[in-house]
N, C-alpha and C. Protein backbone atom coordinates (compact mmCIF):
# COMPACT_ATOMS: atom_id res chain seq x y z
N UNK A 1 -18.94 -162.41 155.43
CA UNK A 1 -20.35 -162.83 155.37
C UNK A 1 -21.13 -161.74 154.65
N UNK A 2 -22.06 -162.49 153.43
CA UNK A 2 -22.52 -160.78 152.44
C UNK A 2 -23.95 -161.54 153.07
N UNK A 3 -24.67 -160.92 152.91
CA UNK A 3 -26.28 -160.12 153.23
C UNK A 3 -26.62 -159.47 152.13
N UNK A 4 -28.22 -160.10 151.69
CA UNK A 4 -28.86 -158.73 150.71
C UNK A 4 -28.82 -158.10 151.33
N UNK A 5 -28.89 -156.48 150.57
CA UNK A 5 -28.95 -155.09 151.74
C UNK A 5 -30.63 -155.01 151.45
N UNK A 6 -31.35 -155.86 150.40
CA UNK A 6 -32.62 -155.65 150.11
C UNK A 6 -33.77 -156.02 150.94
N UNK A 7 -33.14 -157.17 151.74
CA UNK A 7 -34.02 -157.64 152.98
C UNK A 7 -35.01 -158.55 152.57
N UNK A 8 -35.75 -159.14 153.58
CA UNK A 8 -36.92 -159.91 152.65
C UNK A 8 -37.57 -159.66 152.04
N UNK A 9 -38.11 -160.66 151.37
CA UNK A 9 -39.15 -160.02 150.67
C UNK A 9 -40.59 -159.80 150.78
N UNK A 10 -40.87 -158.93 150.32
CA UNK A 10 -42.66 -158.73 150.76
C UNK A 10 -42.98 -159.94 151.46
N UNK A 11 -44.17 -160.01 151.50
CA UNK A 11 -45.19 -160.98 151.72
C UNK A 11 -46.05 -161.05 150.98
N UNK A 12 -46.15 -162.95 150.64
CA UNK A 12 -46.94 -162.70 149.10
C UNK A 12 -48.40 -162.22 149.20
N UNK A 13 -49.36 -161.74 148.55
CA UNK A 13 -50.49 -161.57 148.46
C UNK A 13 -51.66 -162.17 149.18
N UNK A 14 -52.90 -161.97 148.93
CA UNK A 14 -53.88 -162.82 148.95
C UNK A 14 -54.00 -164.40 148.39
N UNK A 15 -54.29 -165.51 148.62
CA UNK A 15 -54.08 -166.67 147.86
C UNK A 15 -55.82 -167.35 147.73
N UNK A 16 -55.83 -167.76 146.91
CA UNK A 16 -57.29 -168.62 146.31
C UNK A 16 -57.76 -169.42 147.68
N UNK A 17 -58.73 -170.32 147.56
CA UNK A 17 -59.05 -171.15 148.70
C UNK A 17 -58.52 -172.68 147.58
N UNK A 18 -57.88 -173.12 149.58
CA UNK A 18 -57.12 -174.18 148.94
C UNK A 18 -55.61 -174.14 148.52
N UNK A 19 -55.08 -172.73 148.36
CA UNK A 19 -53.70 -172.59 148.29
C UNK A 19 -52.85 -172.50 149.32
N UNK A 20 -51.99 -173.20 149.74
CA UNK A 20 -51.34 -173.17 151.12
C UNK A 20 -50.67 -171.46 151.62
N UNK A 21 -50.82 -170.62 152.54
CA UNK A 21 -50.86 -169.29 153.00
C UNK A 21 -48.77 -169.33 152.88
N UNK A 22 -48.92 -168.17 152.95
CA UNK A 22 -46.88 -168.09 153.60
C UNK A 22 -47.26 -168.29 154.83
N UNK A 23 -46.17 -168.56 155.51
CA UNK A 23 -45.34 -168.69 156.49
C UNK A 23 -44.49 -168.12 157.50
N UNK A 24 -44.21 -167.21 158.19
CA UNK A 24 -42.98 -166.51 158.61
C UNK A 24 -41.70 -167.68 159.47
N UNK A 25 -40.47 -167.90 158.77
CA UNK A 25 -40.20 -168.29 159.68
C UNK A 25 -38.44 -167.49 159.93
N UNK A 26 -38.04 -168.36 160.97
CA UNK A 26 -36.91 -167.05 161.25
C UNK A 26 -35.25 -168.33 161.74
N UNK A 27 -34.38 -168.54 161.08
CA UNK A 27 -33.41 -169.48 161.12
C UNK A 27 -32.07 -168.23 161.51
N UNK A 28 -31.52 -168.74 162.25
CA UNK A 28 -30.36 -168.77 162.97
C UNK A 28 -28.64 -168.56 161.91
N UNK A 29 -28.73 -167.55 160.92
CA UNK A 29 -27.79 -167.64 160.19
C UNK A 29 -26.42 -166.95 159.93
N UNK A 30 -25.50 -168.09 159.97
CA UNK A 30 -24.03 -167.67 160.52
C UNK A 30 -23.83 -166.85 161.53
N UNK A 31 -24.93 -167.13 162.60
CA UNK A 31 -25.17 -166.30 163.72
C UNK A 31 -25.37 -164.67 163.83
N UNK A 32 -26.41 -164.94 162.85
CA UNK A 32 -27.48 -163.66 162.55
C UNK A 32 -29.05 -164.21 162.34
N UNK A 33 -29.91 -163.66 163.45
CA UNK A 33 -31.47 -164.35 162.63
C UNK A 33 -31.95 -163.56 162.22
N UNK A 34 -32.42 -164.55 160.99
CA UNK A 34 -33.08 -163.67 159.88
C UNK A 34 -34.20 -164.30 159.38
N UNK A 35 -35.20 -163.17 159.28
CA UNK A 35 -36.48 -163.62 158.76
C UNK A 35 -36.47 -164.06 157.37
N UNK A 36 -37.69 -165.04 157.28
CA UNK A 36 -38.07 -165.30 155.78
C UNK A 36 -39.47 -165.39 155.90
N UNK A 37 -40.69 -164.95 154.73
CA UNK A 37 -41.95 -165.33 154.71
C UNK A 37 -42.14 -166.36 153.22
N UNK A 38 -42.43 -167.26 153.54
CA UNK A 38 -42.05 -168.63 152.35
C UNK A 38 -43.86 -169.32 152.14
N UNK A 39 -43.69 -169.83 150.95
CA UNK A 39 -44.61 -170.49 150.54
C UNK A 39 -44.11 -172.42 151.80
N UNK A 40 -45.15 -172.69 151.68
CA UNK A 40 -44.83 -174.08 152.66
C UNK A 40 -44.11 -174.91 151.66
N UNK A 41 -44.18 -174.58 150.16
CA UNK A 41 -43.53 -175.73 149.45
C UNK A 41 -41.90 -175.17 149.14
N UNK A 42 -41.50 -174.04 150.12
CA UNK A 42 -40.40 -173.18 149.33
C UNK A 42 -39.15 -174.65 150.06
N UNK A 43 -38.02 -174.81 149.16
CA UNK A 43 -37.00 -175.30 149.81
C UNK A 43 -35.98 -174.43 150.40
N UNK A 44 -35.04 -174.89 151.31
CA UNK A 44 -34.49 -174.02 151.91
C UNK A 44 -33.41 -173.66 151.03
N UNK A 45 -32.90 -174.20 149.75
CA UNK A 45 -31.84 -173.25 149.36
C UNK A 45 -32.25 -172.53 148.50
N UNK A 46 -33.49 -172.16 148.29
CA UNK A 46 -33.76 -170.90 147.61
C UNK A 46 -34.31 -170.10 148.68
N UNK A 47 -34.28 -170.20 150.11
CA UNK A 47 -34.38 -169.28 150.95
C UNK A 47 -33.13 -168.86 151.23
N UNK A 48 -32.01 -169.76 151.24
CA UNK A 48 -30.72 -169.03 151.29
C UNK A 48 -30.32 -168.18 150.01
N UNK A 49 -30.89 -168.64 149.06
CA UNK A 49 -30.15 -167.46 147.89
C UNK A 49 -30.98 -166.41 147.51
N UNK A 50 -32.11 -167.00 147.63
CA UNK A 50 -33.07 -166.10 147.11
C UNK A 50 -33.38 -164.74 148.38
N UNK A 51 -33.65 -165.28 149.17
CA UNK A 51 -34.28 -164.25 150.83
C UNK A 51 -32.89 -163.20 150.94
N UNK A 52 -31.80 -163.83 151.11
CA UNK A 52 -30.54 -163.89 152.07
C UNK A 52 -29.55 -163.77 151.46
N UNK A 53 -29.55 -164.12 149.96
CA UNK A 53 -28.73 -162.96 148.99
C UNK A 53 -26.78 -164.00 149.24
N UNK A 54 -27.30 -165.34 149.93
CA UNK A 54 -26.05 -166.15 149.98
C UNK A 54 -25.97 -167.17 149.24
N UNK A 55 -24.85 -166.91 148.57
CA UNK A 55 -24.79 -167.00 147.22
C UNK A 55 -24.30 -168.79 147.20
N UNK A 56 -23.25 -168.96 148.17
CA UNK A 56 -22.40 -170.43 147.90
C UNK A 56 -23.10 -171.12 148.02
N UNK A 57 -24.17 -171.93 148.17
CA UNK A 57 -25.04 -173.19 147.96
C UNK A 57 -26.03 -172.82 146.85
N UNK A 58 -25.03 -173.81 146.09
CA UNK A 58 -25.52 -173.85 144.61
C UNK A 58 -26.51 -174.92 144.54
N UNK A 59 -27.26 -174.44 143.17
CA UNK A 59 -28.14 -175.15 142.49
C UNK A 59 -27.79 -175.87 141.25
N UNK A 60 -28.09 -177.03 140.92
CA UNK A 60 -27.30 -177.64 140.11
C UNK A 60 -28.26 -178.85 139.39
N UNK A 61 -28.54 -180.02 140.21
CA UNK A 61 -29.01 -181.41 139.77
C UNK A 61 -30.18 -181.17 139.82
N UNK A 62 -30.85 -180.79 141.17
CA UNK A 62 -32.49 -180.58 141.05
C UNK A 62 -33.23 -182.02 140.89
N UNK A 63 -31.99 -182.77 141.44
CA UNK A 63 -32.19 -184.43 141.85
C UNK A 63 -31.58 -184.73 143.50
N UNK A 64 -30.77 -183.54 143.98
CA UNK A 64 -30.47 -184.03 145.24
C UNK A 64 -29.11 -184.85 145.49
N UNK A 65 -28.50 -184.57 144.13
CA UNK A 65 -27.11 -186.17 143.71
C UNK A 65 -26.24 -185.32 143.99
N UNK A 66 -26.01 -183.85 143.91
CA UNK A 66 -24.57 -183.39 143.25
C UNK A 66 -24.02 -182.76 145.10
N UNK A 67 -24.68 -182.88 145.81
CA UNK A 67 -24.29 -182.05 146.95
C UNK A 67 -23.89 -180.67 146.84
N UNK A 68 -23.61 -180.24 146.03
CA UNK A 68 -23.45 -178.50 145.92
C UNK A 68 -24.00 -177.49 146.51
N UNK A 69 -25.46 -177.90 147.48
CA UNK A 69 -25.94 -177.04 148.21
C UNK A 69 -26.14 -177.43 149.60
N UNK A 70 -24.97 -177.81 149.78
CA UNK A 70 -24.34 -178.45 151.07
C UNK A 70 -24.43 -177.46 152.21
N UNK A 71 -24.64 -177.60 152.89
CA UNK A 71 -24.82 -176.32 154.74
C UNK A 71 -24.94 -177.16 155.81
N UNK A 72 -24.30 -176.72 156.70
CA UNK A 72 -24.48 -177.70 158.22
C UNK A 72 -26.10 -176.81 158.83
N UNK A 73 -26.79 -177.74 158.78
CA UNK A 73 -27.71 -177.28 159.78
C UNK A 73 -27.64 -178.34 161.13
N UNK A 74 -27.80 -177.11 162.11
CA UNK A 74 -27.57 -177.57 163.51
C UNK A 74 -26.13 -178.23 163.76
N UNK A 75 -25.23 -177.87 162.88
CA UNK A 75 -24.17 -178.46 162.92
C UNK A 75 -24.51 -179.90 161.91
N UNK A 76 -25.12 -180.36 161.42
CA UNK A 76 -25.13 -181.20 160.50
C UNK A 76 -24.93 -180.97 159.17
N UNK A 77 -24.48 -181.62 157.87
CA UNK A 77 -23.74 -181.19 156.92
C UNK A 77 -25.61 -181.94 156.23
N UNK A 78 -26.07 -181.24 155.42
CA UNK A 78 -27.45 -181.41 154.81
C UNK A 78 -27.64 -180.94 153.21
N UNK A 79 -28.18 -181.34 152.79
CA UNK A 79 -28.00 -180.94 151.15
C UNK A 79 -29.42 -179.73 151.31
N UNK A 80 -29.18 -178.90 150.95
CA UNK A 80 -29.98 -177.83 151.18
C UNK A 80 -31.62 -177.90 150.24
N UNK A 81 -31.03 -178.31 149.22
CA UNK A 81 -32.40 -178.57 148.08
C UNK A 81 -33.41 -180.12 148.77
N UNK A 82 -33.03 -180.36 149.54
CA UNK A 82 -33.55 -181.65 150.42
C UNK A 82 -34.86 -180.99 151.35
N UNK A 83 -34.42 -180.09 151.77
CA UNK A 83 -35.32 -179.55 153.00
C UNK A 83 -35.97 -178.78 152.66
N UNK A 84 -37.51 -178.84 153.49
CA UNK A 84 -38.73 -177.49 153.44
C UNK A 84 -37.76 -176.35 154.03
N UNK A 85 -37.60 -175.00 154.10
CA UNK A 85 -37.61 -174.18 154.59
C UNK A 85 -38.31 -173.64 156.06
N UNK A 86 -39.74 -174.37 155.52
CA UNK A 86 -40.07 -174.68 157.28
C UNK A 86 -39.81 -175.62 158.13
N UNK A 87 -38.89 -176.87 157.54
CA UNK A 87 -38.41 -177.50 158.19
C UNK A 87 -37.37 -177.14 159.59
N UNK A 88 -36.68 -175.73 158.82
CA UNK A 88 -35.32 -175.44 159.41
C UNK A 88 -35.98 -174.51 160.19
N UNK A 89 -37.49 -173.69 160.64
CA UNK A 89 -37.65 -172.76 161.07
C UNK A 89 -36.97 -172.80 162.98
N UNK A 90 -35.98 -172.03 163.39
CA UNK A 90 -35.73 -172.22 164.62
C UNK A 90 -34.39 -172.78 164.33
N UNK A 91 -33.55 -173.46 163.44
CA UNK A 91 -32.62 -173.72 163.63
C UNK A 91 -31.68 -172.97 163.01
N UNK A 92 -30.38 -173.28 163.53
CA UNK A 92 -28.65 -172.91 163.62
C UNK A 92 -28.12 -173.37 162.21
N UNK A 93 -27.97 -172.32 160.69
CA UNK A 93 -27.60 -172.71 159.66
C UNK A 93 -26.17 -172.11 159.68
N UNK A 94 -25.38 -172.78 159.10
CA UNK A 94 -24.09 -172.15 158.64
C UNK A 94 -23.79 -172.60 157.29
N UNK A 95 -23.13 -171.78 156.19
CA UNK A 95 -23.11 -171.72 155.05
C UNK A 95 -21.67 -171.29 154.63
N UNK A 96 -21.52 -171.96 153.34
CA UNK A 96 -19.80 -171.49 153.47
C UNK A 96 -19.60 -169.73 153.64
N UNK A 97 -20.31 -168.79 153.53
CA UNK A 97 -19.75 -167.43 153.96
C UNK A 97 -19.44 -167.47 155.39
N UNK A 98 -19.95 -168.50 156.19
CA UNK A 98 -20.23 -168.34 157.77
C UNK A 98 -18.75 -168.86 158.61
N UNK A 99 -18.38 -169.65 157.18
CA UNK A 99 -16.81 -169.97 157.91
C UNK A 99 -16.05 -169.43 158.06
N UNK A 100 -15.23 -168.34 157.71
CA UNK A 100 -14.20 -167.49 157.35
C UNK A 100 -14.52 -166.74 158.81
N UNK A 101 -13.80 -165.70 158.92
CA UNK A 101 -13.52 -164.95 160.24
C UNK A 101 -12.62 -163.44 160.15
N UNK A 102 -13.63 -162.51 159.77
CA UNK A 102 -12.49 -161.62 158.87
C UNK A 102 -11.94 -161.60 157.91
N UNK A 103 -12.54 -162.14 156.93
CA UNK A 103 -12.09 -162.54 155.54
C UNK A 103 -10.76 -163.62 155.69
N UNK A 104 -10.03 -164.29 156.86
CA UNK A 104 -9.75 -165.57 156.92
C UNK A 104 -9.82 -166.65 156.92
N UNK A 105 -9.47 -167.16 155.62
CA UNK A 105 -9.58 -168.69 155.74
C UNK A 105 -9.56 -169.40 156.97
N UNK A 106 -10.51 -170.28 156.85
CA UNK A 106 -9.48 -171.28 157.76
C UNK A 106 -8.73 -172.72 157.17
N UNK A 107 -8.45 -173.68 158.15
CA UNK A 107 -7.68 -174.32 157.91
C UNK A 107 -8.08 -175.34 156.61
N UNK A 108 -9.61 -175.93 156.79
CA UNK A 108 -9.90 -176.17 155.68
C UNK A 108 -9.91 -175.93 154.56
N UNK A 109 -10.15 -174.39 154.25
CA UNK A 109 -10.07 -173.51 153.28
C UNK A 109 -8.95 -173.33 152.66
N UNK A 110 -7.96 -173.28 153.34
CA UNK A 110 -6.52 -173.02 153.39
C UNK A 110 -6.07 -174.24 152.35
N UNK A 111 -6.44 -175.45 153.23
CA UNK A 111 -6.05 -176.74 152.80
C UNK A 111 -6.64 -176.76 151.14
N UNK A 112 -7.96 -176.63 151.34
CA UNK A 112 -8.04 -176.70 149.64
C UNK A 112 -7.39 -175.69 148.19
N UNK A 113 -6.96 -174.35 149.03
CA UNK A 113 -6.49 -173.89 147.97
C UNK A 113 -5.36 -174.23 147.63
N UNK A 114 -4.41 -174.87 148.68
CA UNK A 114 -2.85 -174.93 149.04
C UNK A 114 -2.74 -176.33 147.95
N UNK A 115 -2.98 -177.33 147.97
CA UNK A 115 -3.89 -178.73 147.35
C UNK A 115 -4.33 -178.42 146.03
N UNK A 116 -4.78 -177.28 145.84
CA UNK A 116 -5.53 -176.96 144.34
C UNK A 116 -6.76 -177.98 144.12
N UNK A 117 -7.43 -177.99 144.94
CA UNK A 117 -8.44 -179.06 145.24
C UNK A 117 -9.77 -178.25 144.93
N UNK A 118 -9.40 -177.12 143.97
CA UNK A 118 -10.69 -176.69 142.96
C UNK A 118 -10.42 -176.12 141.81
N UNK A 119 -11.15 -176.01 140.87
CA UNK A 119 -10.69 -175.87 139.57
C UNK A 119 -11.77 -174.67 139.29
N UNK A 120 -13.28 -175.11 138.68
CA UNK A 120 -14.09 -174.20 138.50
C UNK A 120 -14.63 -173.83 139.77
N UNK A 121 -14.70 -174.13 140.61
CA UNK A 121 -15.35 -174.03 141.97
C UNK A 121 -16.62 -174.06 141.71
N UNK A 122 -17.42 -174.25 141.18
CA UNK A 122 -18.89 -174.26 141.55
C UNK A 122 -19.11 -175.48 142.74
N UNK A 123 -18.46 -176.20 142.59
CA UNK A 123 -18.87 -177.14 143.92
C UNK A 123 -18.05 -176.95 145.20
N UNK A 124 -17.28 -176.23 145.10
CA UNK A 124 -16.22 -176.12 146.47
C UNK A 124 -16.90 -175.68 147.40
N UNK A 125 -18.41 -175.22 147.69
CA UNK A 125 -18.26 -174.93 148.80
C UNK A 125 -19.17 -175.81 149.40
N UNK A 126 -20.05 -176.70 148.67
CA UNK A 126 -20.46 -177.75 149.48
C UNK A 126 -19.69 -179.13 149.49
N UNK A 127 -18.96 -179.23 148.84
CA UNK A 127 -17.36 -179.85 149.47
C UNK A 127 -16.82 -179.65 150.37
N UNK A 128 -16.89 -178.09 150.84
CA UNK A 128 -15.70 -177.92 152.17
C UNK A 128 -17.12 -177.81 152.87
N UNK A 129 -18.31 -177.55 153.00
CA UNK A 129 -19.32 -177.75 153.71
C UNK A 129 -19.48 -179.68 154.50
N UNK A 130 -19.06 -180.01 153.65
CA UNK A 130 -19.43 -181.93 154.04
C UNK A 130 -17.81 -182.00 154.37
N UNK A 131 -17.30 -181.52 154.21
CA UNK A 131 -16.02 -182.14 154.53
C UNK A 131 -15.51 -181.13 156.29
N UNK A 132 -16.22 -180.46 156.62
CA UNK A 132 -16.26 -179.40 157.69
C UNK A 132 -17.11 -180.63 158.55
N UNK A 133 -17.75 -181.23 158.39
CA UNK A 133 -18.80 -182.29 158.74
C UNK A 133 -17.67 -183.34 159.26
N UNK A 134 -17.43 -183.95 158.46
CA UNK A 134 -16.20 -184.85 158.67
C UNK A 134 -15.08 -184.87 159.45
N UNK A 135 -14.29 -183.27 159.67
CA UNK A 135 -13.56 -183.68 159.64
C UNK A 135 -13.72 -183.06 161.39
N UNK A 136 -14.75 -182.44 161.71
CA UNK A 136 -15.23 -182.56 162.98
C UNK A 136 -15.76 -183.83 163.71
N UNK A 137 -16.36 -184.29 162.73
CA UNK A 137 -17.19 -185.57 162.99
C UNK A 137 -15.87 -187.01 163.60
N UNK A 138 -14.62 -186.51 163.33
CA UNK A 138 -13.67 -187.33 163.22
C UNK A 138 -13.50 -188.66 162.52
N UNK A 139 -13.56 -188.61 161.14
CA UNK A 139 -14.47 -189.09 160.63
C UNK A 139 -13.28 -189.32 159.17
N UNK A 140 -12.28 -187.91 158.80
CA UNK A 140 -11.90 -187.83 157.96
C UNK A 140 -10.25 -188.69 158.47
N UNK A 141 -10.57 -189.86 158.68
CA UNK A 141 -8.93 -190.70 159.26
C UNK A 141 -7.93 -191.35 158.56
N UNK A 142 -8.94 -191.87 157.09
CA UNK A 142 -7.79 -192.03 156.41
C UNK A 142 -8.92 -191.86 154.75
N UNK A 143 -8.13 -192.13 153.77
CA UNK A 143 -8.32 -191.70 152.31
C UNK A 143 -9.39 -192.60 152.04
N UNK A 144 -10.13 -193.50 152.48
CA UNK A 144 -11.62 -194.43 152.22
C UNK A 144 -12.51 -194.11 152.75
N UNK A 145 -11.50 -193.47 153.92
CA UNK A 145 -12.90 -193.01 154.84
C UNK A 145 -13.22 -191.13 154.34
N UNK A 146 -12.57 -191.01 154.02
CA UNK A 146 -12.91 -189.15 153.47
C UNK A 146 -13.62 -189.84 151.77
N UNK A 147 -12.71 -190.38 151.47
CA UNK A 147 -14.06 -190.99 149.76
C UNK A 147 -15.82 -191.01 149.92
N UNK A 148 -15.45 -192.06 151.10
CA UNK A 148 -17.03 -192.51 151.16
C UNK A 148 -17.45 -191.07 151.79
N UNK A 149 -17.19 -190.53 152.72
CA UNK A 149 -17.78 -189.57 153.39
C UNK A 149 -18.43 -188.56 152.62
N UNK A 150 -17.77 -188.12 151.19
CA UNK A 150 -17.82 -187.49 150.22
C UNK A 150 -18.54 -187.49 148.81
N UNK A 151 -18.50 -188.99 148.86
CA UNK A 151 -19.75 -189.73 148.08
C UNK A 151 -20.84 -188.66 147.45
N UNK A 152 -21.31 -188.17 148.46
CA UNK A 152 -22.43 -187.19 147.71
C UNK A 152 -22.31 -185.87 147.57
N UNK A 153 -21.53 -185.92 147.04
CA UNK A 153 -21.08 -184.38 146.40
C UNK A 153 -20.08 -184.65 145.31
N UNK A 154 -20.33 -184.16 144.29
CA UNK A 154 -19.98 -184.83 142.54
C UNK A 154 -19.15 -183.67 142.07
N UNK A 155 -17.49 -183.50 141.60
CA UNK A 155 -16.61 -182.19 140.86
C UNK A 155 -16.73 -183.24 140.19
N UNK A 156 -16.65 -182.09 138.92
CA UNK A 156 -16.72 -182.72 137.43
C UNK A 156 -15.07 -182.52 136.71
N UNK A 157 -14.42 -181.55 137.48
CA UNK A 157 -13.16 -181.50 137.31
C UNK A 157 -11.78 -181.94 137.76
N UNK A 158 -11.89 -182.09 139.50
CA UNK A 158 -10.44 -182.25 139.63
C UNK A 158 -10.17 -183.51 139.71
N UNK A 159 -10.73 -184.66 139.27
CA UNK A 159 -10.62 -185.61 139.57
C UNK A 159 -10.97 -186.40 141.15
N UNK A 160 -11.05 -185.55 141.80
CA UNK A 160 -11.42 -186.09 143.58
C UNK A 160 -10.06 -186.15 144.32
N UNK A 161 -9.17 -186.81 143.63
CA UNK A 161 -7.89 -186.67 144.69
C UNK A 161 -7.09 -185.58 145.41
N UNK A 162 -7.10 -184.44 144.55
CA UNK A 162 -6.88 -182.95 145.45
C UNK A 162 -8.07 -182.90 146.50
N UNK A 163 -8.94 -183.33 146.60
CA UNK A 163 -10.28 -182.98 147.58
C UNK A 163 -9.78 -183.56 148.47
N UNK A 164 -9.57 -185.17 148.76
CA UNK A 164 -9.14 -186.17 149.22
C UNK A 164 -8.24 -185.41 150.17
N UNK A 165 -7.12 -185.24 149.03
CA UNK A 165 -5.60 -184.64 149.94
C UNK A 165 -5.93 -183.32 150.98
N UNK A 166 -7.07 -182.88 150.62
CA UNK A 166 -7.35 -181.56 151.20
C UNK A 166 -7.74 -181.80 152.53
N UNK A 167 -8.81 -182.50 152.75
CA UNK A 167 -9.69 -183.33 153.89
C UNK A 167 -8.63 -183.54 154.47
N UNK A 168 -7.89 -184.93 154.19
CA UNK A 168 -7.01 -185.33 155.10
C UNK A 168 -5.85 -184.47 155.83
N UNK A 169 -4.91 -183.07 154.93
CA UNK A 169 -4.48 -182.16 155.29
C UNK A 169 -4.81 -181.57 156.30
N UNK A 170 -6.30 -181.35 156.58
CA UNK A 170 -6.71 -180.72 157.22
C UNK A 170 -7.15 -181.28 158.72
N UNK A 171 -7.56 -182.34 158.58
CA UNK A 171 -7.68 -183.23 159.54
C UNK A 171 -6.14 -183.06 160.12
N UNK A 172 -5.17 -183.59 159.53
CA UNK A 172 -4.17 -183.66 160.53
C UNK A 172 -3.48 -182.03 160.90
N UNK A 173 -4.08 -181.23 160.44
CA UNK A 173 -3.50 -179.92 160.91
C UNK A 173 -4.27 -179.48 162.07
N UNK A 174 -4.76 -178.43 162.55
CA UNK A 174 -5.23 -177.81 163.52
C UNK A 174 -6.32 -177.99 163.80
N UNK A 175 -7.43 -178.97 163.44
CA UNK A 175 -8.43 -178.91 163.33
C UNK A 175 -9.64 -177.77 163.59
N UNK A 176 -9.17 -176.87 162.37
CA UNK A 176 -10.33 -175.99 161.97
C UNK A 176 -11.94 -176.43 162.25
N UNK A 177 -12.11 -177.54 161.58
CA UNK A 177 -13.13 -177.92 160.71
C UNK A 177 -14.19 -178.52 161.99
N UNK A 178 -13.07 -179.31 163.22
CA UNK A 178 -13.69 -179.76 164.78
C UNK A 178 -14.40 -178.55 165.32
N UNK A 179 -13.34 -177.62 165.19
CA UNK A 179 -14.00 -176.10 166.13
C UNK A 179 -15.29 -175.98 165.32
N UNK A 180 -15.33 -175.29 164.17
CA UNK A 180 -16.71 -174.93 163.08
C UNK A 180 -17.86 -175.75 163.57
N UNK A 181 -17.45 -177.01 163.77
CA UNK A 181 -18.64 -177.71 163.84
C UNK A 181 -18.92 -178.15 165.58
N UNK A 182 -18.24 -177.90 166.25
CA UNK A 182 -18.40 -178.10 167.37
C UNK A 182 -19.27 -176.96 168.25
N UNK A 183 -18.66 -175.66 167.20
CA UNK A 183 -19.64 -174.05 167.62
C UNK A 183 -20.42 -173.99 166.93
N UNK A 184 -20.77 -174.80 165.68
CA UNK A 184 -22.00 -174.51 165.46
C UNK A 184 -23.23 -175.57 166.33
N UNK A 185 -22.40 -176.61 166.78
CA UNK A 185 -23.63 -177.23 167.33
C UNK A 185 -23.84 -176.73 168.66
N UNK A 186 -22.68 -176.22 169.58
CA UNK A 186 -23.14 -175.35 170.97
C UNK A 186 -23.76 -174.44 170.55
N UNK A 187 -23.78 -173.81 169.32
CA UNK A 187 -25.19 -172.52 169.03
C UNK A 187 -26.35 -172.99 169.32
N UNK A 188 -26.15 -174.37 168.32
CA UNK A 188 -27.38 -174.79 168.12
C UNK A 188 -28.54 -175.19 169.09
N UNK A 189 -27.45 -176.20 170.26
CA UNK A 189 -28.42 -176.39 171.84
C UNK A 189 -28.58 -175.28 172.41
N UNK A 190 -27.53 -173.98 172.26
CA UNK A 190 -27.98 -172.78 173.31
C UNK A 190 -29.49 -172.26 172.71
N UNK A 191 -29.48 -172.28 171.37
CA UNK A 191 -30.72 -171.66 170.64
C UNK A 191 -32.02 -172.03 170.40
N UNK A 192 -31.82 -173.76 171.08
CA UNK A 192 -32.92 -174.50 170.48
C UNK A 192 -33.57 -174.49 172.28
N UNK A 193 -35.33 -174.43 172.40
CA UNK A 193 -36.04 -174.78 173.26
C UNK A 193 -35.63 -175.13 174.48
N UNK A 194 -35.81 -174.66 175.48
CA UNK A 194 -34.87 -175.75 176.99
C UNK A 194 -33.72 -176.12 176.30
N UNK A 195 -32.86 -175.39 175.72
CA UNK A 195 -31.34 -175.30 175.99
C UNK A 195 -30.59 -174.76 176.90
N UNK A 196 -29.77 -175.47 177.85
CA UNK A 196 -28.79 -174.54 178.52
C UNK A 196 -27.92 -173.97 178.92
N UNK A 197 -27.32 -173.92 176.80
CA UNK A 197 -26.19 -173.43 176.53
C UNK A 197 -25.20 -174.11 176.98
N UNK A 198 -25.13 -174.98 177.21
CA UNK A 198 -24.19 -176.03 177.86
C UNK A 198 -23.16 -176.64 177.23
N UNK A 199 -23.75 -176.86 175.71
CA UNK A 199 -23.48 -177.65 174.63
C UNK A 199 -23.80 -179.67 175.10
N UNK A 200 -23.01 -179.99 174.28
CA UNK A 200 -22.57 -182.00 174.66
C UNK A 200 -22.14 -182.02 175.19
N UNK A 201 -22.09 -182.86 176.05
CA UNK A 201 -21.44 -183.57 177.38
C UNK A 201 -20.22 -184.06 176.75
């Protein structure tokens, strides 16, 4: 998990009358909270790259189509360029640096390199971000159902079927991808308001 060592950033200035003020808000990341002070119109994946110096949720379409800036918030798999930044204030983000464990893959991870289920990688990590979604979600059961699931997130290279094979690999192996998303959502109720750490029933 990398971190700017630069920290946030200032706080912007004085603003005109009529210009919406910053913000402070403070999100839950890869189980580290960390501040941000944001304009109200900032989206959240330029608070992840820009604030927070995390790099894997890419920018790309700037239409919302390509999924590349894929992150589970609250345990949900969310296209990052979708959301205010103050939307997420208070919640449980995880980002592909947040998966690994000691610089170990996991099983998902594993699965896609083993598969060759990336080529340039610019999209791999909101691929294995939605597909971490899935394959917790139980969801990834057979090869129509990991397609559609995947739908919104666009490689321009491998054709989709190494992705495919990857998902499903992974699903039937150890299920990595159940745990990830199952701890990120017990973060998420322990962290959120009258939680009592309990997780789902």
């Amino acid at each position: 998990m990398t971190f700017s060592d630069a920290g946030p950033p200032a706080p912007p200035g004085p603003r005109g009358p009529g210009v919406p003020q910053a913000l402070r808000i403070t999100i839950t990341v890869n189980g580290r909270q960390l501040p941000a002070e944001v304009d109200p119109r900032t989206l959240l994946v330029h608070v992840i790259r820009d604030c927070w110096g995390l790099s894997g949720a890419k920018i790309a379409c700037d239409t919302s189509q390509c999924g590349a800036c894929t992150v589970l918030l609250d345990g949900r798999a969310v296209k990052s360029c979708t959301i205010l930044a103050v939307q997420a204030d208070g919640a449980v983000l995880t980002t592909i640096e947040g998966l690994d464990e000691a610089g170990v893959l996991t099983n998902l991870q594993q699965q896609f390199r083993d598969q060759h289920a990336l080529q340039c990688g610019f999209c791999t990590p909101g691929m294995i971000m939605t597909a971490v979604s899935l394959v917790g979600d139980g969801i990834a059961t057979d090869e129509a159902a990991v397609r559609r699931g995947l739908a919104g997130n666009i490689c321009r290279c491998t054709g989709y079927q190494p992705i495919v094979q990857a998902v499903l690999a992974a699903a039937r192996a150890t299920g990595d991808g159940a745990q990830a998303t199952a701890a990120a959502r017990l973060t998420a109720d322990s962290a959120a308001p009258g939680g009592d750490g309990g997780g789902a029933a």
